[in-house]
N, C-alpha and C. Protein backbone atom coordinates (compact mmCIF):
# COMPACT_ATOMS: atom_id res chain seq x y z
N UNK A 1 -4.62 -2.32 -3.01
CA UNK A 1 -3.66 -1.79 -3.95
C UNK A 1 -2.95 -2.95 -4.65
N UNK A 2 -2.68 -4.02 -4.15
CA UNK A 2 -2.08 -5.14 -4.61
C UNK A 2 -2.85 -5.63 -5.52
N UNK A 3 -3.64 -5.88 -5.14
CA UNK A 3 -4.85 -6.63 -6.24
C UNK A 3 -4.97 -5.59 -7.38
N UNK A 4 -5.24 -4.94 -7.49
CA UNK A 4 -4.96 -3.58 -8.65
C UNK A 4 -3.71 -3.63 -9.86
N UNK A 5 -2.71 -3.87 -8.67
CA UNK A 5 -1.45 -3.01 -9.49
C UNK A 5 -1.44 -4.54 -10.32
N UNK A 6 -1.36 -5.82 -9.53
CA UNK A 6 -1.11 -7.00 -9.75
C UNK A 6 0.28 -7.30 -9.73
N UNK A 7 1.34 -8.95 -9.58
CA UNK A 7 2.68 -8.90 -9.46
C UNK A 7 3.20 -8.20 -8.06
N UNK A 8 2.38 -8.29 -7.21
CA UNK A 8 3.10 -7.34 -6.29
C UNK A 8 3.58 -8.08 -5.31
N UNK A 9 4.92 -7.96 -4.38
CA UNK A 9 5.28 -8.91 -3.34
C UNK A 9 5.30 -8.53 -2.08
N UNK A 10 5.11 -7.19 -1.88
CA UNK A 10 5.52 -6.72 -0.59
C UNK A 10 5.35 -5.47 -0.95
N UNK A 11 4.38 -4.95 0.00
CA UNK A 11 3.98 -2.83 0.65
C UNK A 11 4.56 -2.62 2.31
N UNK A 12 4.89 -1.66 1.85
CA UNK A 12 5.91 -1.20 2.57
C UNK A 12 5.34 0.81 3.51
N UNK A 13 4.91 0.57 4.53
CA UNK A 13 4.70 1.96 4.62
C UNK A 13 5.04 2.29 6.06
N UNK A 14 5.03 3.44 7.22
CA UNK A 14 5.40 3.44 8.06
C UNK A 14 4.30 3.65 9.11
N UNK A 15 4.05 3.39 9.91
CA UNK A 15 2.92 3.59 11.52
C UNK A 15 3.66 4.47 11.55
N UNK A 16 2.39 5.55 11.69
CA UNK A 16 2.93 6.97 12.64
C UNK A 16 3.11 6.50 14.01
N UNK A 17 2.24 5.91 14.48
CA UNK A 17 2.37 5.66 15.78
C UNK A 17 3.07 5.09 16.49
N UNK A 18 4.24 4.04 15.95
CA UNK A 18 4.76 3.10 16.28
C UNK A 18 6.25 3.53 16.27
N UNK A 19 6.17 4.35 15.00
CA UNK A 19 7.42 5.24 14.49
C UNK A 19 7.86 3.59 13.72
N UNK A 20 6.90 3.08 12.96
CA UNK A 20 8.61 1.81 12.47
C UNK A 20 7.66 1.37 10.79
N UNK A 21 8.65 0.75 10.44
CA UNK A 21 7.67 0.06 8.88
C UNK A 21 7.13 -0.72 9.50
N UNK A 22 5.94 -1.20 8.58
CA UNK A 22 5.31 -2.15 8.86
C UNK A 22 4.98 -2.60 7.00
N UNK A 23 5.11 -4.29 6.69
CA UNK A 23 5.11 -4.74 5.85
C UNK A 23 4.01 -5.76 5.63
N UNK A 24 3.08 -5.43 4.03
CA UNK A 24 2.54 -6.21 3.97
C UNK A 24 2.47 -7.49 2.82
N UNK A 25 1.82 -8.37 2.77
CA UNK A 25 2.29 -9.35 1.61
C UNK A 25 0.75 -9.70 1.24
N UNK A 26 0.63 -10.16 -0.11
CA UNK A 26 -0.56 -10.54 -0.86
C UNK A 26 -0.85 -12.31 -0.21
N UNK A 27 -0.07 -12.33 0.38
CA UNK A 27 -0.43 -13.88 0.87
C UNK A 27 -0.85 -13.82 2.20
N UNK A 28 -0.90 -13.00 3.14
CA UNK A 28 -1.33 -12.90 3.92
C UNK A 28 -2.71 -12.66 4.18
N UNK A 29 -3.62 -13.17 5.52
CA UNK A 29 -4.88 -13.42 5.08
C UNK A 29 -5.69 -11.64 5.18
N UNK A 30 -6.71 -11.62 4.48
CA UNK A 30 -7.80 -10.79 4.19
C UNK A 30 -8.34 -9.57 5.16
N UNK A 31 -8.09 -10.54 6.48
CA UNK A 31 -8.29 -10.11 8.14
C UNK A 31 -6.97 -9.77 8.69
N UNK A 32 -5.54 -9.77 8.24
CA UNK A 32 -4.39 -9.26 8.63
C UNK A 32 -4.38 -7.71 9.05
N UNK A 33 -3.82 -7.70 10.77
CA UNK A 33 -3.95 -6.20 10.85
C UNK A 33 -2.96 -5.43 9.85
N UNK A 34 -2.27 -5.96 9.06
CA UNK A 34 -1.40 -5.05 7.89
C UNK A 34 -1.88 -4.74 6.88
N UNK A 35 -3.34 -5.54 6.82
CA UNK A 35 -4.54 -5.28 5.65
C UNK A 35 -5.17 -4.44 5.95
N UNK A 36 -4.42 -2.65 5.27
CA UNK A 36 -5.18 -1.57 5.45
C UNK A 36 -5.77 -0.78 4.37
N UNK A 37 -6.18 0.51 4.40
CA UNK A 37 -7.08 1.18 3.81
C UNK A 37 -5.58 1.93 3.42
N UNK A 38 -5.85 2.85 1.81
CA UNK A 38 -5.04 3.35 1.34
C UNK A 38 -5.55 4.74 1.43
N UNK A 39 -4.29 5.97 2.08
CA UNK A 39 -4.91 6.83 2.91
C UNK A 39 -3.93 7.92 1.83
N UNK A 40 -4.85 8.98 2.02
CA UNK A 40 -4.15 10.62 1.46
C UNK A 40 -3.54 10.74 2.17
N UNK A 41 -2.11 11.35 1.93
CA UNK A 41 -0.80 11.77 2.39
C UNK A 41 -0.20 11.57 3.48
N UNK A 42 -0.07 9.55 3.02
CA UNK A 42 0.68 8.99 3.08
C UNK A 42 1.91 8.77 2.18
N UNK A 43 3.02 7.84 2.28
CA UNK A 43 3.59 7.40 1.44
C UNK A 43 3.65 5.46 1.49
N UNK A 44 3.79 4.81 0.26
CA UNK A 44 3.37 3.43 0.33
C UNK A 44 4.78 2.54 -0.27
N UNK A 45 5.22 1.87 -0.24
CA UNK A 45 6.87 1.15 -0.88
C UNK A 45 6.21 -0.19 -1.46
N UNK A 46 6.04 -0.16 -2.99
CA UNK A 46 4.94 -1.35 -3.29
C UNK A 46 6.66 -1.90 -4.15
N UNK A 47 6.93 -2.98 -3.98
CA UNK A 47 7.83 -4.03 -4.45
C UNK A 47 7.01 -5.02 -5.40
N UNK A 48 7.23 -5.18 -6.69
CA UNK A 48 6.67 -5.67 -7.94
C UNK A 48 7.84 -6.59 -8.29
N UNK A 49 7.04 -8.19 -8.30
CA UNK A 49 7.86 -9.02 -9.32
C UNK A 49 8.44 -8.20 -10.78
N UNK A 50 7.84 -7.68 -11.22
CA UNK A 50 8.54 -7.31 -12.17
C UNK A 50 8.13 -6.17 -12.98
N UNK A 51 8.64 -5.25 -13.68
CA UNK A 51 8.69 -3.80 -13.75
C UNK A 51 8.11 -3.70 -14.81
N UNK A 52 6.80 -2.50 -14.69
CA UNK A 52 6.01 -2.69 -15.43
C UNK A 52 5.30 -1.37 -15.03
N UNK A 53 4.51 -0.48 -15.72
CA UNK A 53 3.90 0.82 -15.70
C UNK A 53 2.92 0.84 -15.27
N UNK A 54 2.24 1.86 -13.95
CA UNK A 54 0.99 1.51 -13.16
C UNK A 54 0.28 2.70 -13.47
N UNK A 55 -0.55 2.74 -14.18
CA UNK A 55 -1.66 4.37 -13.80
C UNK A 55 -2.50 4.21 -13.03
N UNK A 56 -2.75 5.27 -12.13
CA UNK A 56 -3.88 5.47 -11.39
C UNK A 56 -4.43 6.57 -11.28
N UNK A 57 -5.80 6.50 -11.45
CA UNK A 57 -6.96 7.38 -11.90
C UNK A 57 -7.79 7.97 -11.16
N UNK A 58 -8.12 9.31 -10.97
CA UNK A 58 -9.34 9.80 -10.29
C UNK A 58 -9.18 10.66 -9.56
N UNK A 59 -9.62 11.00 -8.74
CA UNK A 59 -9.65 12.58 -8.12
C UNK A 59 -8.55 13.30 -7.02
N UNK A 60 -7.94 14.32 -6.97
CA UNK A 60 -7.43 14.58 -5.37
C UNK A 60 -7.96 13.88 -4.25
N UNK A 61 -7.08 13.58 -3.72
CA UNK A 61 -7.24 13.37 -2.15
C UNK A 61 -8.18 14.23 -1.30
N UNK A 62 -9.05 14.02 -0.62
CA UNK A 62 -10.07 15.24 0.14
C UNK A 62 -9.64 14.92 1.65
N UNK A 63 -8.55 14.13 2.08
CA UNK A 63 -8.18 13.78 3.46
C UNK A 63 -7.71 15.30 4.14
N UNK A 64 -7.94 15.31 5.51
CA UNK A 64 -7.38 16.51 6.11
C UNK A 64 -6.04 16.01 7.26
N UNK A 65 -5.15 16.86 6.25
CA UNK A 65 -3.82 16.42 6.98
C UNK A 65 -4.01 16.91 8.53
């Protein structure tokens, strides 16, 4: 998602499992367990150097809550 949106400094989302945030950064390496897959109905806290309009394109979610 970072690489996409571009400008981005920090994602922000929560472990169900853990119950806590967990934060990730574009500088961190490739293999970071915070380097995850972007999942249907979730929610994500993407922090952008600087403010700027993002579209994103393509189909419903087919995840089963």
């Amino acid at each position: 998602m970072a690489g996409y949106i571009g400008d981005v400094t920090m994602i922000l989302w929560r472990n169900t499992a853990t119950n806590k945030f967990v934060s990730y950064t574009p500088t961190q390496p490739v293999n970071s367990p915070t380097n995850i897959s972007v999942e249907g109905g979730k929610g994500y806290i993407i922090v952008m150097r600087v403010k700027k309009e993002v579209i994103f394109e393509g189909r419903a979610w087919q995840n089963t809550l």
